[in-house]
Protein backbone atom coordinates (compact mmCIF):
# COMPACT_ATOMS: atom_id res chain seq x y z
CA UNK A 1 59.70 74.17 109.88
CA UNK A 2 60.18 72.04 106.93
CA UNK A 3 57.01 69.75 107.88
CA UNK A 4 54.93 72.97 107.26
CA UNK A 5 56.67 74.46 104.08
CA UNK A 6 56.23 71.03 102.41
CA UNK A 7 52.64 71.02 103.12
CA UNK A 8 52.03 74.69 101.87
CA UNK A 9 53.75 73.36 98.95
CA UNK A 10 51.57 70.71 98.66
CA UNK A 11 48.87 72.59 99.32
CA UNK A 12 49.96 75.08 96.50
CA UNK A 13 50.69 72.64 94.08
CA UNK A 14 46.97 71.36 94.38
CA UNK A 15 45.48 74.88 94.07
CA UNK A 16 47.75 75.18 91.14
CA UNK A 17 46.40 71.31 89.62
CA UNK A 18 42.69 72.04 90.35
CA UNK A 19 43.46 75.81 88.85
CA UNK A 20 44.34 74.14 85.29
CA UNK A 21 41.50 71.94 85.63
CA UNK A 22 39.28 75.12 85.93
CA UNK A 23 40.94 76.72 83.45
CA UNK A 24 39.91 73.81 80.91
CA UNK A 25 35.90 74.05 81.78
CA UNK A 26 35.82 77.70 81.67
CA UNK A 27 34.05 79.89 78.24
CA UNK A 28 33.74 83.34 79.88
CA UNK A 29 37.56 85.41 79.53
CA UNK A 30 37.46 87.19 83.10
CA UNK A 31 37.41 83.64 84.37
CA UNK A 32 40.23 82.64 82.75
CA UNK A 33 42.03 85.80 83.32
CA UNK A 34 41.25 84.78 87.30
CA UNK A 35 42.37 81.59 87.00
CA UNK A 36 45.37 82.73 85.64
CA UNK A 37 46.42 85.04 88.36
CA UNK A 38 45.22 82.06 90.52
CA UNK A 39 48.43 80.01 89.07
CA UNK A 40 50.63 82.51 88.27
CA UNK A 41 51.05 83.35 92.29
CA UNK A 42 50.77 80.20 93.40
CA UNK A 43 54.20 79.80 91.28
CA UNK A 44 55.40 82.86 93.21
CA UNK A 45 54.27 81.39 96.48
CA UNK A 46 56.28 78.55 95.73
CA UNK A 47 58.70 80.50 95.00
CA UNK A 48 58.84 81.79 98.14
CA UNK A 49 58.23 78.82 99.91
CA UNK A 50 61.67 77.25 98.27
CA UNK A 51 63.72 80.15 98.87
CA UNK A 52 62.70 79.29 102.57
CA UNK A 53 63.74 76.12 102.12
CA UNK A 54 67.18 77.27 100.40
CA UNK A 55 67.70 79.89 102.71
CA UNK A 56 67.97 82.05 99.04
CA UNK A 57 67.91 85.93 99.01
CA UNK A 58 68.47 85.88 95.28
CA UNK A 59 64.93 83.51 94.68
CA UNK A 60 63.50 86.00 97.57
CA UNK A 61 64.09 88.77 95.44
CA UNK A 62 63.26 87.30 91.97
CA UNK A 63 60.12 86.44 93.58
CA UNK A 64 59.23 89.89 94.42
CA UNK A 65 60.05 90.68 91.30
CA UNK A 66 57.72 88.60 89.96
CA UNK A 67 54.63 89.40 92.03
CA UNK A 68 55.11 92.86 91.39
CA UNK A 69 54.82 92.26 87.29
CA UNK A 70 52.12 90.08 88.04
CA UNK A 71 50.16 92.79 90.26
CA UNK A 72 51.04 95.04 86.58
CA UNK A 73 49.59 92.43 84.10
CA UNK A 74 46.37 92.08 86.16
CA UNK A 75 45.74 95.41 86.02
CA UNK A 76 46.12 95.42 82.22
CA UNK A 77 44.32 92.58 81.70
CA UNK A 78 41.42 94.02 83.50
CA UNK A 79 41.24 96.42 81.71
CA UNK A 80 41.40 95.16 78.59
CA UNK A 81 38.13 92.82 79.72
CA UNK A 82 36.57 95.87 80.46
CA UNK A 83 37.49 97.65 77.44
CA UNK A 84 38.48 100.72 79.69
CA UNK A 85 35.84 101.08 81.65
CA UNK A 86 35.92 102.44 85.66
């Protein structure tokens, strides 16, 4: 079990390295704002990933936590690129 959570890690910690790479070559805002959700929960997959590791309820939970004002911001921030617009 810990052979496979190490490579999600890994595999998360390259989407989050090639992420910031993006994030440097990009000009358009909605992009950006993409590329941004794209690292933000790949930090909350590995935070879940760790509290596997740990065998943590309390980085389980802050995790959720997380996702949850994450799901919130991108909402907001889509519609703030759309100036309101359905």
């Amino acid at each position: 079990m810990t052979v496979v959570v190490a490579i999600a890690m890994g595999i998360l910690g390259a989407a989050v390295v090639l992420a910031l790479l993006r994030i440097r070559t990009t000009d358009e805002a909605a992009s950006a704002a993409v590329v941004g959700d794209l690292i933000f929960f790949s930090g909350v997959g590995l935070l879940i990933l760790l509290s596997m590791l740990r065998e943590s309820a309390a980085v389980t939970e802050a995790a959720l936590l997380a996702s949850l004002l994450g799901i919130l911001s991108t909402i907001a921030l889509a519609r703030i690129i759309t100036r309101g617009r359905r």
